[in-house]
PDB file of N, CA and C in Angstrom:
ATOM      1  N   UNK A   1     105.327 141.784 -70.771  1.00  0.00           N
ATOM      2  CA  UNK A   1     105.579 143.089 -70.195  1.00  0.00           C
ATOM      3  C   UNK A   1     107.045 143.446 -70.396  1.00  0.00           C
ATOM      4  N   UNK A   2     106.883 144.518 -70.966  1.00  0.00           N
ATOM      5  CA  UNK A   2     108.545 144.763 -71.046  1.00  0.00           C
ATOM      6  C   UNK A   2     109.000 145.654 -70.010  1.00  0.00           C
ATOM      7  N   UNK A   3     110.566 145.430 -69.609  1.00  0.00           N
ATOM      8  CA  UNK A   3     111.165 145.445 -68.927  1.00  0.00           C
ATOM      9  C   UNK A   3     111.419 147.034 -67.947  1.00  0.00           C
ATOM     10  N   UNK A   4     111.375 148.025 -69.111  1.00  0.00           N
ATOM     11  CA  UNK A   4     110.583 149.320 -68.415  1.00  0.00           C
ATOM     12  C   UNK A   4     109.763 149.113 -67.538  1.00  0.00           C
ATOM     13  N   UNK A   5     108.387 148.405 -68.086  1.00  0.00           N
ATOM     14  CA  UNK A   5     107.117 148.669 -67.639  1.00  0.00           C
ATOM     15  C   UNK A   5     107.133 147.977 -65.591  1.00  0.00           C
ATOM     16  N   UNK A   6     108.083 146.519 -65.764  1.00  0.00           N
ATOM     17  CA  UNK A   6     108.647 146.007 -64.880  1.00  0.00           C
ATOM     18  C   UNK A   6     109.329 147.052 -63.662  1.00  0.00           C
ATOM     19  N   UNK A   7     110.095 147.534 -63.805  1.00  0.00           N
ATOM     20  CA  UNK A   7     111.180 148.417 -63.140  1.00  0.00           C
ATOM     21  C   UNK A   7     109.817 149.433 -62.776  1.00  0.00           C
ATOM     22  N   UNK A   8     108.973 150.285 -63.149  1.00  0.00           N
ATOM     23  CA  UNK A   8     108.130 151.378 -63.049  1.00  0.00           C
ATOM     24  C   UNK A   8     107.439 150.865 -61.696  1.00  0.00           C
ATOM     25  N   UNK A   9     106.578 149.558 -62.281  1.00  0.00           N
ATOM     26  CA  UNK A   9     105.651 148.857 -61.574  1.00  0.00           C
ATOM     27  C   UNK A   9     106.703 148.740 -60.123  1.00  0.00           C
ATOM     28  N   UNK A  10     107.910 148.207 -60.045  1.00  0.00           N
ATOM     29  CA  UNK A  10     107.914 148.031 -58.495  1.00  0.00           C
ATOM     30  C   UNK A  10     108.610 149.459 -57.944  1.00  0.00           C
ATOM     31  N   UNK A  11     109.133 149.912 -58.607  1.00  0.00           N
ATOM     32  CA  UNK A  11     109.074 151.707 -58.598  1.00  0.00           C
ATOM     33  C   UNK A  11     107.976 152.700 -57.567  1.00  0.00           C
ATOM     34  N   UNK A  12     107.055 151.953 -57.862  1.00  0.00           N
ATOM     35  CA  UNK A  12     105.637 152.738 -57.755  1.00  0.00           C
ATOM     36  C   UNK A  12     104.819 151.971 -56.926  1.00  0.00           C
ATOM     37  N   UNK A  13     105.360 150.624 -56.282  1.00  0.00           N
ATOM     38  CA  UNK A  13     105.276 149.501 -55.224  1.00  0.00           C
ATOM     39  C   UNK A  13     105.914 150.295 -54.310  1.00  0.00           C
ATOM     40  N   UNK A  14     107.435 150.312 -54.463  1.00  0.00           N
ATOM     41  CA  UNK A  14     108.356 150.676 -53.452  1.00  0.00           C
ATOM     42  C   UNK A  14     107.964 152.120 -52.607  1.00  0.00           C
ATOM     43  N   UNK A  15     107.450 153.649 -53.859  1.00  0.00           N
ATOM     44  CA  UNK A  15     106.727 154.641 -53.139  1.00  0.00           C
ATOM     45  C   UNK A  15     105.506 154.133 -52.228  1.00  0.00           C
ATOM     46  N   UNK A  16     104.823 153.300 -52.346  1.00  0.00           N
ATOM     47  CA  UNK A  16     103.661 153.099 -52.081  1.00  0.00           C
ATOM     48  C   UNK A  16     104.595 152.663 -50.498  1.00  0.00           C
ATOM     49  N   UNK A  17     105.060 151.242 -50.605  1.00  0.00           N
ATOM     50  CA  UNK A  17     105.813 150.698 -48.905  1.00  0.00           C
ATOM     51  C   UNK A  17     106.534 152.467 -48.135  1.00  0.00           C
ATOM     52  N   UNK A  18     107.102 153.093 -48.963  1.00  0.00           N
ATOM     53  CA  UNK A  18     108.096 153.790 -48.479  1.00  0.00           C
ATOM     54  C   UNK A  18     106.773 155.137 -47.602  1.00  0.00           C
ATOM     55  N   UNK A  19     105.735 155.663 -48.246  1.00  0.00           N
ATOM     56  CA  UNK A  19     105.069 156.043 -48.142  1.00  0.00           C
ATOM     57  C   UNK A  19     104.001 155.578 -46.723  1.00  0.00           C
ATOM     58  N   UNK A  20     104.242 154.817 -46.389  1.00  0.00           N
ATOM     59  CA  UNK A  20     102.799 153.857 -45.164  1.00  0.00           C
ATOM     60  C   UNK A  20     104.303 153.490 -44.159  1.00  0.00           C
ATOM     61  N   UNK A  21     105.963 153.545 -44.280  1.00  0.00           N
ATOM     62  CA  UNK A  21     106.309 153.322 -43.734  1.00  0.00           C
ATOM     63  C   UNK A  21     106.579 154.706 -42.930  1.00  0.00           C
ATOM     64  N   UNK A  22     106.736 155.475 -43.424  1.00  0.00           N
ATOM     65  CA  UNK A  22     106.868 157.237 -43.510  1.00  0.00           C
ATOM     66  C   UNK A  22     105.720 157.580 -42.285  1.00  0.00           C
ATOM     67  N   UNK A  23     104.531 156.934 -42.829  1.00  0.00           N
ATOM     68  CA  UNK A  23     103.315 157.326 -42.009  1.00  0.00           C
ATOM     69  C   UNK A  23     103.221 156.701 -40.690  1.00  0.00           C
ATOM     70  N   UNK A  24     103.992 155.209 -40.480  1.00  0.00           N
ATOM     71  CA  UNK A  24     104.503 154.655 -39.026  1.00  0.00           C
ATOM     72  C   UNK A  24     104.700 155.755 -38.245  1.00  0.00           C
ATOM     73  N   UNK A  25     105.636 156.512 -38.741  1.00  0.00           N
ATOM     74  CA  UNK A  25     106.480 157.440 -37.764  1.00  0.00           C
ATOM     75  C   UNK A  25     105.594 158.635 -37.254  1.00  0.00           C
ATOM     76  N   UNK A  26     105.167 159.246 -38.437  1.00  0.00           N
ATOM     77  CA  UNK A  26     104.606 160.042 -37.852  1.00  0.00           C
ATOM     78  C   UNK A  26     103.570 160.059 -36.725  1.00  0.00           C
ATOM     79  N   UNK A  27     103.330 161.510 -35.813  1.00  0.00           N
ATOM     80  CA  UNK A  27     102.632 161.169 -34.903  1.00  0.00           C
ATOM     81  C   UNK A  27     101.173 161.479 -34.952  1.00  0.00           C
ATOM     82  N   UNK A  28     100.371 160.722 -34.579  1.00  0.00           N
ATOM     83  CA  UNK A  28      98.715 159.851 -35.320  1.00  0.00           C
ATOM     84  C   UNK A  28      97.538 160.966 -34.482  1.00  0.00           C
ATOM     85  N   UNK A  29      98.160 162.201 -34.600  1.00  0.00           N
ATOM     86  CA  UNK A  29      97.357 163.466 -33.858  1.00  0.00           C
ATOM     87  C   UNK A  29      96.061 163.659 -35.043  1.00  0.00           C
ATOM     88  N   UNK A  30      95.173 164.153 -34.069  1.00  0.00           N
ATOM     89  CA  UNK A  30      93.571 164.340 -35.070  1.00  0.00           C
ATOM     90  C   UNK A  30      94.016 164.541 -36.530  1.00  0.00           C
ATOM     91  N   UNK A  31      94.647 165.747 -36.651  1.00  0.00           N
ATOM     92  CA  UNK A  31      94.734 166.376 -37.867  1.00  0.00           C
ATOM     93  C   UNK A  31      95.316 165.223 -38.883  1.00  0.00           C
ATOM     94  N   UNK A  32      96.499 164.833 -38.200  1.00  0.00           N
ATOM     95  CA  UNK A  32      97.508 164.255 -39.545  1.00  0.00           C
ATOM     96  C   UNK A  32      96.503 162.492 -39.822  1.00  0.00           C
ATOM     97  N   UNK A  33      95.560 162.392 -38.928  1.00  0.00           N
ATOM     98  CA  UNK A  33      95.171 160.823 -38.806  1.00  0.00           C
ATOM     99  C   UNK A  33      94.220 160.946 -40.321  1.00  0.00           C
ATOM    100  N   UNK A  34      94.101 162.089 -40.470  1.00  0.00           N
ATOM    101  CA  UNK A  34      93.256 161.792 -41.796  1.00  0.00           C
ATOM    102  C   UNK A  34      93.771 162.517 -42.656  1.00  0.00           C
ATOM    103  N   UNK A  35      94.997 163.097 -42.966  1.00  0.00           N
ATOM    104  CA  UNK A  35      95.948 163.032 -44.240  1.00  0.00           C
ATOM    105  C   UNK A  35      96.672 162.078 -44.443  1.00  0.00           C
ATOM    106  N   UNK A  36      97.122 161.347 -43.321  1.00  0.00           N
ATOM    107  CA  UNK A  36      97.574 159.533 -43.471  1.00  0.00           C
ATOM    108  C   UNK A  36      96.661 158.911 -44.373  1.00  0.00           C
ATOM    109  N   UNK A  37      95.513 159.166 -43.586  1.00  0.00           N
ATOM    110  CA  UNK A  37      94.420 158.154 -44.685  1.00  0.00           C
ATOM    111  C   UNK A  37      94.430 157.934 -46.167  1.00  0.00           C
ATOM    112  N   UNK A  38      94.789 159.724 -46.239  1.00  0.00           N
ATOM    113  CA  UNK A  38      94.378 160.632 -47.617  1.00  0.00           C
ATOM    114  C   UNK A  38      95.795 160.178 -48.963  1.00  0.00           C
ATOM    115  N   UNK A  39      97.304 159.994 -48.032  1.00  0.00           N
ATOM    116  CA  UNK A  39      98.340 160.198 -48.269  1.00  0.00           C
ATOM    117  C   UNK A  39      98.752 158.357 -48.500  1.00  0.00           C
ATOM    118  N   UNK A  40      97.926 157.222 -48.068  1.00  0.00           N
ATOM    119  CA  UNK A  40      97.920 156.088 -48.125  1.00  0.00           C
ATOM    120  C   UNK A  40      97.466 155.495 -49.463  1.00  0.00           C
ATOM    121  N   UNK A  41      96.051 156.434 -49.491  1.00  0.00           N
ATOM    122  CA  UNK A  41      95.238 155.922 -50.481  1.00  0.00           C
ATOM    123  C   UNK A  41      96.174 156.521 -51.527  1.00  0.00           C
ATOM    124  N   UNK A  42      96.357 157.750 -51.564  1.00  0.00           N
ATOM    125  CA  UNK A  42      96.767 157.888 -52.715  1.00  0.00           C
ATOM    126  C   UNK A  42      98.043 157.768 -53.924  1.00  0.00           C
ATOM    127  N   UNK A  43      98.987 157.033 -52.730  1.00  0.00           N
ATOM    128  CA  UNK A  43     100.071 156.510 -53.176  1.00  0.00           C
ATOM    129  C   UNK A  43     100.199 155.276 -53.526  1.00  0.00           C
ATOM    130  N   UNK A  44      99.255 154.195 -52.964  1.00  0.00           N
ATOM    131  CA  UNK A  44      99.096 152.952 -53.535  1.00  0.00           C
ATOM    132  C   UNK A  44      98.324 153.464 -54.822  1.00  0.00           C
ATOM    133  N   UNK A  45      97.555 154.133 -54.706  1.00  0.00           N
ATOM    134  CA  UNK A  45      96.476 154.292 -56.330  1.00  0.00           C
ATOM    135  C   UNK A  45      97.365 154.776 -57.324  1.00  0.00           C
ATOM    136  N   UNK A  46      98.697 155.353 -56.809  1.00  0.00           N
ATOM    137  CA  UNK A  46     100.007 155.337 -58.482  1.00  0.00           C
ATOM    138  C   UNK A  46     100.151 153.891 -58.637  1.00  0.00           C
ATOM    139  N   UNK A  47     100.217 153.051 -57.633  1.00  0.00           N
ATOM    140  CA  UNK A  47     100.688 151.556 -58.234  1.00  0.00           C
ATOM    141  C   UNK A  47      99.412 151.018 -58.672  1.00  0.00           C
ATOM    142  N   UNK A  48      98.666 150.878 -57.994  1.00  0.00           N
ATOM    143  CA  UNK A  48      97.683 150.390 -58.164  1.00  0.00           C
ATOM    144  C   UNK A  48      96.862 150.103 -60.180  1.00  0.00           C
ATOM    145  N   UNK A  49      96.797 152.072 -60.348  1.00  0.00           N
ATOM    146  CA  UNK A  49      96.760 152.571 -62.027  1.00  0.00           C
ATOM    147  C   UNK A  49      97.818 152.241 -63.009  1.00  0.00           C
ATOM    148  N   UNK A  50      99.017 152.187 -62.432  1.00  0.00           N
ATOM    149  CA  UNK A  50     100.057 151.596 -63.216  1.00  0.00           C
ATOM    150  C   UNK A  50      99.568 150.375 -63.606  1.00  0.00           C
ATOM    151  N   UNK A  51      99.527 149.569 -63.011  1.00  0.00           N
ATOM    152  CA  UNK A  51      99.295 148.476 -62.856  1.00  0.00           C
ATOM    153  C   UNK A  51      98.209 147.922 -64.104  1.00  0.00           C
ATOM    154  N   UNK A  52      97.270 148.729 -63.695  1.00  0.00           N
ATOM    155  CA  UNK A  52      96.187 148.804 -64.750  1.00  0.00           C
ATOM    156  C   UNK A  52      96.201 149.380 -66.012  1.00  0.00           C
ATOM    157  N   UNK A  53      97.173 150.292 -65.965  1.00  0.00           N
ATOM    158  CA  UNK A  53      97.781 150.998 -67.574  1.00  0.00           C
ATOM    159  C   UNK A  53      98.092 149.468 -68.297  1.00  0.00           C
ATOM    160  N   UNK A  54      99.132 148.776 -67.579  1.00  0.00           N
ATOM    161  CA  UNK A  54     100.134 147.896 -68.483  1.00  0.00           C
ATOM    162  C   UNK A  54      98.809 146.848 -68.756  1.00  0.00           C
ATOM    163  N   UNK A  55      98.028 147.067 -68.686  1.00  0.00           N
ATOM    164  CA  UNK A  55      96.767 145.873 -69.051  1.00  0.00           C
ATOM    165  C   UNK A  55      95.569 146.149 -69.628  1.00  0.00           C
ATOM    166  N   UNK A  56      96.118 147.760 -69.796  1.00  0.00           N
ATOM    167  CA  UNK A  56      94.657 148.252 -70.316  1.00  0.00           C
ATOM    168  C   UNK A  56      94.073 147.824 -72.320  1.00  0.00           C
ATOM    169  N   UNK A  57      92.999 147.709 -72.674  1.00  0.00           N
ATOM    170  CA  UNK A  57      92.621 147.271 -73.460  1.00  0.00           C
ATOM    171  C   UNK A  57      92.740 147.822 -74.371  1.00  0.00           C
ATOM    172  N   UNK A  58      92.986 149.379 -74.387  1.00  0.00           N
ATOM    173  CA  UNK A  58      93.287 150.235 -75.803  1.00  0.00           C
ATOM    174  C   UNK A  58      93.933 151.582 -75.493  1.00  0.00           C
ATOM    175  N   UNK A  59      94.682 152.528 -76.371  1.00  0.00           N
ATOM    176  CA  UNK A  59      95.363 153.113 -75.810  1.00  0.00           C
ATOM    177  C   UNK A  59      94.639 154.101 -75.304  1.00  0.00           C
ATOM    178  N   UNK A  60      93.623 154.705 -75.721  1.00  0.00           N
ATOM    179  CA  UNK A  60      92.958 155.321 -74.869  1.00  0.00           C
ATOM    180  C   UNK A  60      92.587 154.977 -73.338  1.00  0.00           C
ATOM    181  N   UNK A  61      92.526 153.667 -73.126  1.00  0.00           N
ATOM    182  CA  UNK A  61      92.554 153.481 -71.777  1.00  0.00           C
ATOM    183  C   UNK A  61      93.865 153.353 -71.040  1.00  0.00           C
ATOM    184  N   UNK A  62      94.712 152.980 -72.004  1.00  0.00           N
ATOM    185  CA  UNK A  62      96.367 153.023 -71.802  1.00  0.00           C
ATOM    186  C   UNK A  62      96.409 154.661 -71.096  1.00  0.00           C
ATOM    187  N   UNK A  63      96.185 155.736 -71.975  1.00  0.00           N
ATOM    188  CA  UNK A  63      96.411 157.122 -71.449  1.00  0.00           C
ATOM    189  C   UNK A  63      95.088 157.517 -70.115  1.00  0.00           C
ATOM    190  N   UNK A  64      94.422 156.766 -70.283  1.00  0.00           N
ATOM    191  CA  UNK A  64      93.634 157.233 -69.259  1.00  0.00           C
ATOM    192  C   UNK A  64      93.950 156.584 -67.533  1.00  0.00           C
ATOM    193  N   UNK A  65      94.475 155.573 -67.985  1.00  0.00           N
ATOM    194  CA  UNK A  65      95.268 155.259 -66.495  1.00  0.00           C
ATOM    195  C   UNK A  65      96.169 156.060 -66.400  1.00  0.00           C
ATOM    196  N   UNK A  66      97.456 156.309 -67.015  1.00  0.00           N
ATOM    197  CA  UNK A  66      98.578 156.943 -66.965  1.00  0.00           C
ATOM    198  C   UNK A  66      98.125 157.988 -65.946  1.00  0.00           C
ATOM    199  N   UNK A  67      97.013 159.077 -66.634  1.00  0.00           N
ATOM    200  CA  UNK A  67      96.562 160.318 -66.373  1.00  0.00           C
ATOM    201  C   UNK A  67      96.273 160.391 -64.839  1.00  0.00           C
ATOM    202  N   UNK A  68      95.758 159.053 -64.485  1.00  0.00           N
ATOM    203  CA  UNK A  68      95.117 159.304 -63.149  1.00  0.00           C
ATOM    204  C   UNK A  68      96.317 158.996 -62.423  1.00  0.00           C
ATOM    205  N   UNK A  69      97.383 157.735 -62.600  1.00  0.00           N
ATOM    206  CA  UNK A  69      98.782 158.045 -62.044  1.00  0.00           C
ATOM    207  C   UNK A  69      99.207 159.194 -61.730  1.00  0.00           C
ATOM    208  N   UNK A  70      99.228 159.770 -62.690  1.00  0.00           N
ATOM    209  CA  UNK A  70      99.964 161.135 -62.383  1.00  0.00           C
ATOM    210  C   UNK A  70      99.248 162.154 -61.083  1.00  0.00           C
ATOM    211  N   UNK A  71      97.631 162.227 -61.533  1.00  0.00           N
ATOM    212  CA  UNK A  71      96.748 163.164 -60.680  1.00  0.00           C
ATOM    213  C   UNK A  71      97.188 162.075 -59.357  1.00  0.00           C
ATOM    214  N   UNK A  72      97.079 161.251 -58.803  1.00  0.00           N
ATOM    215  CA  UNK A  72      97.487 160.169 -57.679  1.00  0.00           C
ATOM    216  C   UNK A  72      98.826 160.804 -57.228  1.00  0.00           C
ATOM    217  N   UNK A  73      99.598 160.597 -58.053  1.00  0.00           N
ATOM    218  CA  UNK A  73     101.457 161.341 -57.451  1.00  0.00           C
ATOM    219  C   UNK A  73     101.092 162.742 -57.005  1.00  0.00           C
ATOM    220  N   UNK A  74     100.316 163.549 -57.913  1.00  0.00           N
ATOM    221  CA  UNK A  74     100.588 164.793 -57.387  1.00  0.00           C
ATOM    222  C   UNK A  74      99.632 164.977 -56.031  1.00  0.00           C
ATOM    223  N   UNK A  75      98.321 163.921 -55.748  1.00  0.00           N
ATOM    224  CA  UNK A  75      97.830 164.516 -54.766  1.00  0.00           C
ATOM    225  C   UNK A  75      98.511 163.789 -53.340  1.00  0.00           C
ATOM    226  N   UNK A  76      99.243 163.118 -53.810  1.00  0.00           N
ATOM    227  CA  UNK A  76     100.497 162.381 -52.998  1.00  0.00           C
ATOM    228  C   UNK A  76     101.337 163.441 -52.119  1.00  0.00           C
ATOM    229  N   UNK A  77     101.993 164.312 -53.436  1.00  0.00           N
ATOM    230  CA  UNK A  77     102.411 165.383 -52.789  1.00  0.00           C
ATOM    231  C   UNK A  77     102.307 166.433 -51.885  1.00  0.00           C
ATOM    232  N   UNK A  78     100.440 166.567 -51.941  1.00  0.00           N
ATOM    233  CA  UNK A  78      99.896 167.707 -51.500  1.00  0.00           C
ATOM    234  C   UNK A  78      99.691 166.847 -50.067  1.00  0.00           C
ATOM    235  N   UNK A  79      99.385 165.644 -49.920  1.00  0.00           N
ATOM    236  CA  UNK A  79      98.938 164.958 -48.310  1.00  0.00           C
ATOM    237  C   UNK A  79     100.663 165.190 -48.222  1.00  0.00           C
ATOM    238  N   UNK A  80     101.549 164.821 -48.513  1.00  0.00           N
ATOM    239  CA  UNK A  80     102.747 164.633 -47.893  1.00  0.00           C
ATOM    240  C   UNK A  80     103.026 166.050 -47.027  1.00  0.00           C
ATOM    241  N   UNK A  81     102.884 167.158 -48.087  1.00  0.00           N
ATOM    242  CA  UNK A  81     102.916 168.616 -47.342  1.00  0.00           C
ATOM    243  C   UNK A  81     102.125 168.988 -45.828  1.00  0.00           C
ATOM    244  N   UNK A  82     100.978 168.082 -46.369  1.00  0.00           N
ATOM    245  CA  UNK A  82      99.996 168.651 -45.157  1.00  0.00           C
ATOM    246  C   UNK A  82     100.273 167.950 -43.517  1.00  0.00           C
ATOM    247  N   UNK A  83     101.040 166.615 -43.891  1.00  0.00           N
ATOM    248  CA  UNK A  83     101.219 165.794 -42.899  1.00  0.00           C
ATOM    249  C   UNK A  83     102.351 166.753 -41.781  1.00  0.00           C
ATOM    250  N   UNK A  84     101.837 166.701 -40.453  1.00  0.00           N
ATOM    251  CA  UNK A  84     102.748 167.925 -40.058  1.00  0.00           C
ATOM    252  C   UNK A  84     103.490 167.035 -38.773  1.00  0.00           C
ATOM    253  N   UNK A  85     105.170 167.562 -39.086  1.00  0.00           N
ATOM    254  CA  UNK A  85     106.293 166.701 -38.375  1.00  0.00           C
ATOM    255  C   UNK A  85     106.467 167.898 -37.245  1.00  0.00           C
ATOM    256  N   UNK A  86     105.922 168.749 -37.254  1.00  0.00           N
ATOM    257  CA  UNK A  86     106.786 169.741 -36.420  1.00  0.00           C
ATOM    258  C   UNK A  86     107.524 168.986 -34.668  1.00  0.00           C
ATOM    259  N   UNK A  87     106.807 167.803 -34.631  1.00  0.00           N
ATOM    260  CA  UNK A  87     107.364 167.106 -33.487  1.00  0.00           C
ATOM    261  C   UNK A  87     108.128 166.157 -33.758  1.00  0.00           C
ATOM    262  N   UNK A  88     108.644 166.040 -34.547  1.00  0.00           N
ATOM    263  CA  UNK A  88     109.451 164.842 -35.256  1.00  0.00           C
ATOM    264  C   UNK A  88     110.630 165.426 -36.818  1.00  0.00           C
ATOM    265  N   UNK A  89     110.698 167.003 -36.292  1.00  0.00           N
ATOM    266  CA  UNK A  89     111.907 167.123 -37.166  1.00  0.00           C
ATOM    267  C   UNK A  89     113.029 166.063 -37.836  1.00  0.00           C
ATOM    268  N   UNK A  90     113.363 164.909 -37.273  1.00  0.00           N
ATOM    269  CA  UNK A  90     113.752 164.576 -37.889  1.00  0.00           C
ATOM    270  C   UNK A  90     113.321 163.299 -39.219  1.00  0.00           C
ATOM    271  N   UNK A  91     111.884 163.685 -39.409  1.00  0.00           N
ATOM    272  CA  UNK A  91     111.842 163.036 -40.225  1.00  0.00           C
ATOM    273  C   UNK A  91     111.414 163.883 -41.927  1.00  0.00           C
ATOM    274  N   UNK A  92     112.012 164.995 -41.627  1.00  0.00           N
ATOM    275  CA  UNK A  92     112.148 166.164 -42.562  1.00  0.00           C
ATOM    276  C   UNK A  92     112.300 165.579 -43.777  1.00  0.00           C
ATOM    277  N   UNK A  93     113.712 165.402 -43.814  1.00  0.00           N
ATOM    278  CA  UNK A  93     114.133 164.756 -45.294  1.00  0.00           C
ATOM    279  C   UNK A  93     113.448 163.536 -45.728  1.00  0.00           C
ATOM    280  N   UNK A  94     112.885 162.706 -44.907  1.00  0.00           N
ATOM    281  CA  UNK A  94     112.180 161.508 -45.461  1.00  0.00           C
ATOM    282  C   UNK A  94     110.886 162.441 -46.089  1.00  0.00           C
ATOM    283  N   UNK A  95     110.720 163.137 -45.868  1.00  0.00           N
ATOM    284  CA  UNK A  95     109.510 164.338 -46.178  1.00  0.00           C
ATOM    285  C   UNK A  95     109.652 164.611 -47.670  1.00  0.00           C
ATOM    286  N   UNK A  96     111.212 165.047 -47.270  1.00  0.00           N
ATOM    287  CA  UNK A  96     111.019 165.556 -48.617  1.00  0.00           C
ATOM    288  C   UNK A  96     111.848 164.880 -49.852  1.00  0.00           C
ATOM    289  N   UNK A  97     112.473 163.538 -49.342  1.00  0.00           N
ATOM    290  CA  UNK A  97     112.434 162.683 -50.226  1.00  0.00           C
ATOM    291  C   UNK A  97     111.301 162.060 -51.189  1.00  0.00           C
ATOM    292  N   UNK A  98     110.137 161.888 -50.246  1.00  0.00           N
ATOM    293  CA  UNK A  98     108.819 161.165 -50.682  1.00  0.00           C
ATOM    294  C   UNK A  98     108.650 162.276 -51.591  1.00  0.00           C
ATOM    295  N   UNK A  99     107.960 163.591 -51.032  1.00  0.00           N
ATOM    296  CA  UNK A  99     107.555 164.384 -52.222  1.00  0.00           C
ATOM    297  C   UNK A  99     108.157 165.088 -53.589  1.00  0.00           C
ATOM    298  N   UNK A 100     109.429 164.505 -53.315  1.00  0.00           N
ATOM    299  CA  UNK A 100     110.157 164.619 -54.731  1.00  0.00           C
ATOM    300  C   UNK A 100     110.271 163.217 -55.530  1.00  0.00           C
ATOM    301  N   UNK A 101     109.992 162.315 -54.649  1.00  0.00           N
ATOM    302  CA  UNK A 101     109.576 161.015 -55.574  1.00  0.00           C
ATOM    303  C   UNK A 101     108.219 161.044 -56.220  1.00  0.00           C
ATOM    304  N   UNK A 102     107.446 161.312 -55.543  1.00  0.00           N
ATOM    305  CA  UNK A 102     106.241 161.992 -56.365  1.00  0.00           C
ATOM    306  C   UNK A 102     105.918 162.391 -57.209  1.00  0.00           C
ATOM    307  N   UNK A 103     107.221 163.737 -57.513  1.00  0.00           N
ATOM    308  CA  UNK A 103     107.434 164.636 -58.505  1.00  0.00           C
ATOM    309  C   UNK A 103     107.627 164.102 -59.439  1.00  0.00           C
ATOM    310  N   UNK A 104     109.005 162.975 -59.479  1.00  0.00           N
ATOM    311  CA  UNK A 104     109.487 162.162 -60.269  1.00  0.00           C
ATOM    312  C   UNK A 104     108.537 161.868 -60.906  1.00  0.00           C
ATOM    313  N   UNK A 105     107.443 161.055 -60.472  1.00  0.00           N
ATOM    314  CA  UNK A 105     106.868 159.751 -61.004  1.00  0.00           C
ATOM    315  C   UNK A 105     105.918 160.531 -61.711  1.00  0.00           C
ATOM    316  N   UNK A 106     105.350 162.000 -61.576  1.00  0.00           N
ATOM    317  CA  UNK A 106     104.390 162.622 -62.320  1.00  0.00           C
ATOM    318  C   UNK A 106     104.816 162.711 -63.577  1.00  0.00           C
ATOM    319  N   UNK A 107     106.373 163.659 -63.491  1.00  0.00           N
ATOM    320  CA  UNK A 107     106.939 163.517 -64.680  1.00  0.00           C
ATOM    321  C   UNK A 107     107.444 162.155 -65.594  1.00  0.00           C
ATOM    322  N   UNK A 108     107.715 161.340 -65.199  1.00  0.00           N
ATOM    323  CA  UNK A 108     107.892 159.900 -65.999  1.00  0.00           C
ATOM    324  C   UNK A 108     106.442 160.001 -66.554  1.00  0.00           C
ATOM    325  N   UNK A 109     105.114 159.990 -65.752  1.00  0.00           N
ATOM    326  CA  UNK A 109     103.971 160.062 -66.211  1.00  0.00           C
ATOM    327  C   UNK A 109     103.156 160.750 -67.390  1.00  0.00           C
ATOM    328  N   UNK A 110     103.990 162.050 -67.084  1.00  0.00           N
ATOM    329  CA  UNK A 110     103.682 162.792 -68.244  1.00  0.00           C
ATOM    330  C   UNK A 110     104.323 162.705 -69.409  1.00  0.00           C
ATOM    331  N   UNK A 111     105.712 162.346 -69.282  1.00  0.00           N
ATOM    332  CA  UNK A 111     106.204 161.808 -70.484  1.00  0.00           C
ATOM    333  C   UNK A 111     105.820 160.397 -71.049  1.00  0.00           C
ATOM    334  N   UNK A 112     105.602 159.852 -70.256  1.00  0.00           N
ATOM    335  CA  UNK A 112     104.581 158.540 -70.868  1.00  0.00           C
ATOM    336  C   UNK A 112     103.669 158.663 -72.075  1.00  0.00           C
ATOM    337  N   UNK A 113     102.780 159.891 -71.480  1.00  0.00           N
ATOM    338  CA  UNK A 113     101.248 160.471 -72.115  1.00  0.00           C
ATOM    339  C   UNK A 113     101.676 161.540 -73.293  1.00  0.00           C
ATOM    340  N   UNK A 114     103.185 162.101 -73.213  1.00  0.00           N
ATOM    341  CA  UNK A 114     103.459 163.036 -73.983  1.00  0.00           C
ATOM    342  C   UNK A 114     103.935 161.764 -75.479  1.00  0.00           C
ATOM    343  N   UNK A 115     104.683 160.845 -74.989  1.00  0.00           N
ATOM    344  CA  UNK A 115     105.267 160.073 -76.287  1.00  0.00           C
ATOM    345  C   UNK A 115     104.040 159.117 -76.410  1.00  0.00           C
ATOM    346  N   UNK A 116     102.878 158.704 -75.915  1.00  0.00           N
ATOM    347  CA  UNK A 116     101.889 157.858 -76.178  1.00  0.00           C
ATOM    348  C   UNK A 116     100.777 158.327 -77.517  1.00  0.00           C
ATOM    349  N   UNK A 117     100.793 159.823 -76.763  1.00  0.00           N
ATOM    350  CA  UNK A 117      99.971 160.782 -77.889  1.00  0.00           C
ATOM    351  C   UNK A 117     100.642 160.840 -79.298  1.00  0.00           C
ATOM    352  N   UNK A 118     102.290 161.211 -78.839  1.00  0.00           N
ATOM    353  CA  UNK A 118     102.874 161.283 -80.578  1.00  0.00           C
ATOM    354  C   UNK A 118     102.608 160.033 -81.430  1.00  0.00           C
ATOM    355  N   UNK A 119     102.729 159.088 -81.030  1.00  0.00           N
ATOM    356  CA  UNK A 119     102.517 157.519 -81.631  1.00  0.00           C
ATOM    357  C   UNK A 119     101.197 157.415 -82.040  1.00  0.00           C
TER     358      UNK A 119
END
């Protein structure tokens, strides 16, 4: 595994911890108890597909993990939005740290799939 692929993988570990630690805080009211759920699953499933990219058997399955990484980050984003702090203002910026890490990782993603295709 080369050394990129290394750095990505705990990259996409670290969203995943940073993400379920995020969700500690928040407060576990009807609504948000099942965008936690939503916002759990789907941030381990960027590591999770990564994971499975760097092992996949051909590049078509190489790009077909990538792909779902990415759809995973972005629906990452959309639970992160929905999760509602209005009682816990201050955990705003952790808010919107996560969902710009998200962002990040879509785009690394897509450039993955953009230079995988040229090759």
């Amino acid at each position: 595994m080369s050394e990129t692929n290394f750095n990505l993988e705990d990259r996409t570990f670290r969203f995943a911890q940073a993400v379920r630690a995020y969700c500690k805080n928040v407060t576990h009211h009807t609504i948000n108890v099942q965008d936690i759920k939503q916002v759990v699953r789907s941030s381990g499933s960027v590591a999770a597909n990564y994971i499975e990219a760097n092992e996949a058997l051909s590049k078509a399955d190489f790009i077909y993990r990538i792909k779902v990484c990415r759809k995973e980050a972005k629906e990452t984003v959309l639970w992160i939005n929905l999760i509602g702090i209005e009682d816990k203002p201050e955990l705003a910026v952790t808010k919107l740290q996560l969902a710009d890490e998200a962002k990040q990782l879509m785009l690394i993603f897509n450039a993955i799939i953009k230079k995988t295709n040229a090759n």
